[in-house]
PDB file of N, CA and C in Angstrom:
ATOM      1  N   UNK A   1     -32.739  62.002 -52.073  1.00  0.00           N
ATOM      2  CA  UNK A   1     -31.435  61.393 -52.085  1.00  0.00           C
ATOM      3  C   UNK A   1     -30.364  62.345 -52.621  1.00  0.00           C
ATOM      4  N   UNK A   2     -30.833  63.231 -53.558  1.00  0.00           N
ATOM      5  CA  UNK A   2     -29.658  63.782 -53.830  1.00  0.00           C
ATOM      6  C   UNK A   2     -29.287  64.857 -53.237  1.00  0.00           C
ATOM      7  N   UNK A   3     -30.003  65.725 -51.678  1.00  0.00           N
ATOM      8  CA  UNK A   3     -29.476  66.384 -50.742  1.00  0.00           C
ATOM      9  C   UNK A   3     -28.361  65.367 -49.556  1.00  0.00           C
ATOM     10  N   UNK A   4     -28.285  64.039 -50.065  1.00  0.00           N
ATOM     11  CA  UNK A   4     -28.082  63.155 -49.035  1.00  0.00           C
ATOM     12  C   UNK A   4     -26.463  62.946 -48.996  1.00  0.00           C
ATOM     13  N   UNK A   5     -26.038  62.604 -48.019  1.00  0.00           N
ATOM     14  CA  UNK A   5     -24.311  62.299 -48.070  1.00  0.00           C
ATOM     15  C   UNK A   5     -24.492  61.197 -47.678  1.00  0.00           C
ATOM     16  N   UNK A   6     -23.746  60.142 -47.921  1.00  0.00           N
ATOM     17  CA  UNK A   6     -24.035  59.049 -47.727  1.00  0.00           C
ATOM     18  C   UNK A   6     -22.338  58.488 -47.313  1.00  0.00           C
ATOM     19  N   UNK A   7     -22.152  57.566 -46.305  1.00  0.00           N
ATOM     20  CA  UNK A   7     -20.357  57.132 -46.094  1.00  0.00           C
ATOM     21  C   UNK A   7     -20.437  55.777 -45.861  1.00  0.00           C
ATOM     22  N   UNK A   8     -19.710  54.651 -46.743  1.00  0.00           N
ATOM     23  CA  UNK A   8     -19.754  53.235 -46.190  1.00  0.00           C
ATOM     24  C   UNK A   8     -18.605  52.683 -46.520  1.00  0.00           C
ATOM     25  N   UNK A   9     -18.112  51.836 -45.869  1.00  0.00           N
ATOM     26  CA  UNK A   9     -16.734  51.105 -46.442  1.00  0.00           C
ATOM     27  C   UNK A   9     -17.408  49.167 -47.341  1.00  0.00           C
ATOM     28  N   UNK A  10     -18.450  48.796 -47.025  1.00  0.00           N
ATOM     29  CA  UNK A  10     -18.919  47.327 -47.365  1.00  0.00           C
ATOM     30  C   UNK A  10     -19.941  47.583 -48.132  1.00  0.00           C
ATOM     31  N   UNK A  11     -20.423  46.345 -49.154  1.00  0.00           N
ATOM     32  CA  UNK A  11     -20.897  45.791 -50.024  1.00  0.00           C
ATOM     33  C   UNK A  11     -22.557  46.403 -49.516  1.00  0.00           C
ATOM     34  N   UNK A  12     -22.689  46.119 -48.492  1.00  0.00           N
ATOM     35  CA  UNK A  12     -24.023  46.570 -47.872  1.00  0.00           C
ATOM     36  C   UNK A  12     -24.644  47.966 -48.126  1.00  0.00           C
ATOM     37  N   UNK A  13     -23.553  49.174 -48.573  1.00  0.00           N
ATOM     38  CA  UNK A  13     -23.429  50.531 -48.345  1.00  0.00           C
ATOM     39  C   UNK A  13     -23.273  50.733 -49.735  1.00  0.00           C
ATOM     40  N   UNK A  14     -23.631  49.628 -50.343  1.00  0.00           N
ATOM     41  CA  UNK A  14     -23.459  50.289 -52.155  1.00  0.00           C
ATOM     42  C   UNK A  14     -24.685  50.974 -52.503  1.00  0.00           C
ATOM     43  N   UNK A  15     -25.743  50.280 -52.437  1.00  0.00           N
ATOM     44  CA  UNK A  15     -26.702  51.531 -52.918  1.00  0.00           C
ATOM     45  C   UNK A  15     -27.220  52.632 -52.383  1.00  0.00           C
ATOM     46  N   UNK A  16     -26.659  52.644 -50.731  1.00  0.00           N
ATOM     47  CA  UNK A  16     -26.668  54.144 -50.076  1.00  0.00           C
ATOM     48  C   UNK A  16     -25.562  54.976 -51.145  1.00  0.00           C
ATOM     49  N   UNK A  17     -24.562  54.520 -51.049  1.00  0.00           N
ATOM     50  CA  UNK A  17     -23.248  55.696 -51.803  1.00  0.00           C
ATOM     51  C   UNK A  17     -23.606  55.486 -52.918  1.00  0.00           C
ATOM     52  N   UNK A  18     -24.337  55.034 -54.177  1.00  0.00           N
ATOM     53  CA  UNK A  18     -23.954  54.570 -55.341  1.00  0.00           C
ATOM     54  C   UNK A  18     -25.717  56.129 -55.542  1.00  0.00           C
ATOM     55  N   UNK A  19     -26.511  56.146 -54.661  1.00  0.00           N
ATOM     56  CA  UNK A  19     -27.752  57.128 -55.133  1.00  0.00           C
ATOM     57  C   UNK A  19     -27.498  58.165 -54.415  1.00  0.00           C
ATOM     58  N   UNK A  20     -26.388  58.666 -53.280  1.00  0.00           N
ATOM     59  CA  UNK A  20     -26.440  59.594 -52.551  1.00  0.00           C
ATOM     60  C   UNK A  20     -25.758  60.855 -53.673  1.00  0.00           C
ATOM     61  N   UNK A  21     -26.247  62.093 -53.263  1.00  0.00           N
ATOM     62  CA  UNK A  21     -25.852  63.344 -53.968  1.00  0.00           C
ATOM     63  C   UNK A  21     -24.564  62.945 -53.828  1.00  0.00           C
ATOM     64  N   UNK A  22     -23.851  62.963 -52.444  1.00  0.00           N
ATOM     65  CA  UNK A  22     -22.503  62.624 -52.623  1.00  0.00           C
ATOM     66  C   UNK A  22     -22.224  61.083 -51.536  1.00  0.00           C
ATOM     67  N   UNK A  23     -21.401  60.250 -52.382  1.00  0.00           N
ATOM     68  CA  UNK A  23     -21.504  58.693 -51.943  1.00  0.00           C
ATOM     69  C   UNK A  23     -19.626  58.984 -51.365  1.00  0.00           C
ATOM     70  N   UNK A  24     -19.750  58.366 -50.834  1.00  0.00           N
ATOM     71  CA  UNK A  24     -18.140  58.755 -50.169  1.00  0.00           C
ATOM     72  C   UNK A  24     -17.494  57.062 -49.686  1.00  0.00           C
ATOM     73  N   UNK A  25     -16.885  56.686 -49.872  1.00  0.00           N
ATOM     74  CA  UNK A  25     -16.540  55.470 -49.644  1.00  0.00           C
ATOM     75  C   UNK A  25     -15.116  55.511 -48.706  1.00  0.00           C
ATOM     76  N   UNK A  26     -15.082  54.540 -47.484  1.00  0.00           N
ATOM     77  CA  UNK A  26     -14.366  54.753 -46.782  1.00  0.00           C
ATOM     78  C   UNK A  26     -12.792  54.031 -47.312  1.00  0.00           C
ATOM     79  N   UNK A  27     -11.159  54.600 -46.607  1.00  0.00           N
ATOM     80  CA  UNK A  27      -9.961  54.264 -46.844  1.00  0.00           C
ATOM     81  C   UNK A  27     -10.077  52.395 -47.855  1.00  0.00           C
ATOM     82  N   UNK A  28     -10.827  51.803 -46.319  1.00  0.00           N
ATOM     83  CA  UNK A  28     -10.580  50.312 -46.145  1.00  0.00           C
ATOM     84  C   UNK A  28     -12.106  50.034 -46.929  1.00  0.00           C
ATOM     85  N   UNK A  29     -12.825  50.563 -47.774  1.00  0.00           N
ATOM     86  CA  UNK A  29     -13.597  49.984 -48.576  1.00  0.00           C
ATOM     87  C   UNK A  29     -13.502  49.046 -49.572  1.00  0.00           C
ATOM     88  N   UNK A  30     -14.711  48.033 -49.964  1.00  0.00           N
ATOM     89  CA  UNK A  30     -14.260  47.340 -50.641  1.00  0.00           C
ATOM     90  C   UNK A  30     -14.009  47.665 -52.035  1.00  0.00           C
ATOM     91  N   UNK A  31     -13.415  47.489 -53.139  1.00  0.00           N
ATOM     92  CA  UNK A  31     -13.075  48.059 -53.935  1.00  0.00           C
ATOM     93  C   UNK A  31     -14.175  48.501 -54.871  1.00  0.00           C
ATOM     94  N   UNK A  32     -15.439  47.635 -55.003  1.00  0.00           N
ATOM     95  CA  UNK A  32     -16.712  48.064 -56.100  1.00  0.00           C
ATOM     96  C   UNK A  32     -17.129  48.856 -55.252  1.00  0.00           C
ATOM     97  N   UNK A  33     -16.827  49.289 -54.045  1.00  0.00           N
ATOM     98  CA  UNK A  33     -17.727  50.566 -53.727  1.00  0.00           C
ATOM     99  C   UNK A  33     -17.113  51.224 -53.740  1.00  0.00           C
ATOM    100  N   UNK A  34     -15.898  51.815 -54.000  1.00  0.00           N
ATOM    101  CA  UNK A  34     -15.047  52.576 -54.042  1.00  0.00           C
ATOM    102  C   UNK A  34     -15.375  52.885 -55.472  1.00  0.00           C
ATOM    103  N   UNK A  35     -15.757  51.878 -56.551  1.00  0.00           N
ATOM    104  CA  UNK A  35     -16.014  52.694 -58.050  1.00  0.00           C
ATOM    105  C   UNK A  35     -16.953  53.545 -58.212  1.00  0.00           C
ATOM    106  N   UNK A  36     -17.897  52.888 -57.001  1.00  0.00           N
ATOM    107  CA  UNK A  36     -19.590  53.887 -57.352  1.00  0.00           C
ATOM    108  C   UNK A  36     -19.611  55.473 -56.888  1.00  0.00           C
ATOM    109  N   UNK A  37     -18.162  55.257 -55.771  1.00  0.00           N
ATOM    110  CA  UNK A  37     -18.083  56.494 -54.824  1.00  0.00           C
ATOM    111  C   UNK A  37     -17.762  57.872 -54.929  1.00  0.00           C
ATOM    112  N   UNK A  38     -18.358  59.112 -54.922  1.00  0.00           N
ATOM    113  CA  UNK A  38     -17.919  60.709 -55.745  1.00  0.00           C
ATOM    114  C   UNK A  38     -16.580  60.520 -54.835  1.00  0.00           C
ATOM    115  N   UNK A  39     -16.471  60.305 -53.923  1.00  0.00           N
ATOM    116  CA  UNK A  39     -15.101  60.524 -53.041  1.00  0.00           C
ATOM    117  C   UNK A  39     -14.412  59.691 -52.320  1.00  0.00           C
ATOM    118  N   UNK A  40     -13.504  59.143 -52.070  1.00  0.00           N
ATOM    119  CA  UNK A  40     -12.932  58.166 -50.927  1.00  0.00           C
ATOM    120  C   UNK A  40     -12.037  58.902 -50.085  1.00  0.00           C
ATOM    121  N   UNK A  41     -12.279  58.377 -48.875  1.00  0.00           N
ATOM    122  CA  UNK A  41     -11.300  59.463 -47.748  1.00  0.00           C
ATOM    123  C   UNK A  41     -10.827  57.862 -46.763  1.00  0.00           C
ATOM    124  N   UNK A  42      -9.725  58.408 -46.061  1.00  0.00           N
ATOM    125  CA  UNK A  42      -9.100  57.655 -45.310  1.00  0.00           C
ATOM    126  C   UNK A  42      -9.567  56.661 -44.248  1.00  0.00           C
ATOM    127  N   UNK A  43      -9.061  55.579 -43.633  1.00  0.00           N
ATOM    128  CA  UNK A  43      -9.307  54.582 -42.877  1.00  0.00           C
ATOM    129  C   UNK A  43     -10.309  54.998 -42.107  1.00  0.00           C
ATOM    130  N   UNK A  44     -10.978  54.138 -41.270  1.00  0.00           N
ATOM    131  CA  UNK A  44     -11.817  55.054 -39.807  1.00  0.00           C
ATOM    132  C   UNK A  44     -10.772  55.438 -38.858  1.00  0.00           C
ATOM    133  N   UNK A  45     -10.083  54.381 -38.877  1.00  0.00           N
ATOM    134  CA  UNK A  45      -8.745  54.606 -37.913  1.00  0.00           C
ATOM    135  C   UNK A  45      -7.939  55.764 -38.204  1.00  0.00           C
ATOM    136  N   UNK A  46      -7.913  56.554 -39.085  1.00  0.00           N
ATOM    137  CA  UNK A  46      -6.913  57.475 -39.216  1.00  0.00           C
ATOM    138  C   UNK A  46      -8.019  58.893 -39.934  1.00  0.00           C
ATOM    139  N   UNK A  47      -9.147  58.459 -39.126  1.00  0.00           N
ATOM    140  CA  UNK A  47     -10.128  60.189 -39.303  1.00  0.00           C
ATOM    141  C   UNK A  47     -10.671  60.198 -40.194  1.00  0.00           C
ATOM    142  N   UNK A  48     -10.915  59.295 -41.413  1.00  0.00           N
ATOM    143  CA  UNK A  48     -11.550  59.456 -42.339  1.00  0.00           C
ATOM    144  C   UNK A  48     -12.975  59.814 -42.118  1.00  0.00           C
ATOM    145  N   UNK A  49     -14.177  60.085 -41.488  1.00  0.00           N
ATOM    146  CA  UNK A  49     -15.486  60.465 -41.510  1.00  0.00           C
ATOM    147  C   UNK A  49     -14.326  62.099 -40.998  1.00  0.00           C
ATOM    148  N   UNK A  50     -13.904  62.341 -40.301  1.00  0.00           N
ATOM    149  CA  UNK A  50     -13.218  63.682 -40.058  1.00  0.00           C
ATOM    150  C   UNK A  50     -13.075  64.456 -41.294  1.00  0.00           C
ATOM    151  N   UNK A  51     -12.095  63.669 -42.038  1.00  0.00           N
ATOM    152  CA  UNK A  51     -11.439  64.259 -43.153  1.00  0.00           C
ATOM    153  C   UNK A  51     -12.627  64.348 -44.498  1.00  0.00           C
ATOM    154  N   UNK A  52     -13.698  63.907 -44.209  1.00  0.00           N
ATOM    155  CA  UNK A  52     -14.533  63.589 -45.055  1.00  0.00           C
ATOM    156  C   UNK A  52     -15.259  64.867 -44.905  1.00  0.00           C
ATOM    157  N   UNK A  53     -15.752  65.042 -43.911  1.00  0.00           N
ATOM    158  CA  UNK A  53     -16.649  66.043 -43.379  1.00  0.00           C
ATOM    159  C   UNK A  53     -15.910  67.601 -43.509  1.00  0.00           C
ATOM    160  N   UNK A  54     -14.474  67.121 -43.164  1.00  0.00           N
ATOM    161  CA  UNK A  54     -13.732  68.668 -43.637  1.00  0.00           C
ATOM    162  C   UNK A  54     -13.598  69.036 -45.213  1.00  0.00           C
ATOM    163  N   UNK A  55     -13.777  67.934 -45.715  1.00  0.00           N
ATOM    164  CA  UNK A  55     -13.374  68.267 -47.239  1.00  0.00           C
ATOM    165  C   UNK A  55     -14.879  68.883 -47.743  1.00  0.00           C
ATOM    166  N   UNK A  56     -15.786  68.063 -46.940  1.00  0.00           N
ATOM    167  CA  UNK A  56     -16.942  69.339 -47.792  1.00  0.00           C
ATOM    168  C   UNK A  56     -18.027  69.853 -47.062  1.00  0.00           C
ATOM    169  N   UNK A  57     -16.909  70.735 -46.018  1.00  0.00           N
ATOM    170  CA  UNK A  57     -17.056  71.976 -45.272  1.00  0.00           C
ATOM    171  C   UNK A  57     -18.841  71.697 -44.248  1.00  0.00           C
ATOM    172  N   UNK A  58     -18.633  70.215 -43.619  1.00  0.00           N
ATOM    173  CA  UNK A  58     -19.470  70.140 -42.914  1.00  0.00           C
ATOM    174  C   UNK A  58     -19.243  70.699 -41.392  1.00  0.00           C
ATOM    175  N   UNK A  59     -18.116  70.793 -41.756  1.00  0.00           N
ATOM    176  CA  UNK A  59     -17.250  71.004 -40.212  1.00  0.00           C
ATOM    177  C   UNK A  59     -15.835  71.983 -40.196  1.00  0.00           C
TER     178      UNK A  59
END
């Protein structure tokens, strides 16, 4: 898990992001996953898995 990236915006995606090396929580997430999350990046609608992936140089 902790080579793992993990990206979710819902309640469902908390203990993927909350054990991933890096937990990334999306724009429109709900807000407790947004606490567990190393990073939050923008809407889906406006590129966030994009902007996510550029910020740590997957792409």
């Amino acid at each position: 898990m902790q080579d793992a990236i993990a990206i979710g915006d819902s309640m469902n995606d908390y203990p993927m992001v909350r054990d991933a090396g890096i937990g990334i929580a999306m724009g429109n997430a709900h807000p407790n996953l947004k606490k567990v999350a190393d990073y939050i990046t923008f809407d889906p609608a406006d590129g966030g898995i994009y902007h996510a992936f550029k910020k740590f140089n997957l792409i």
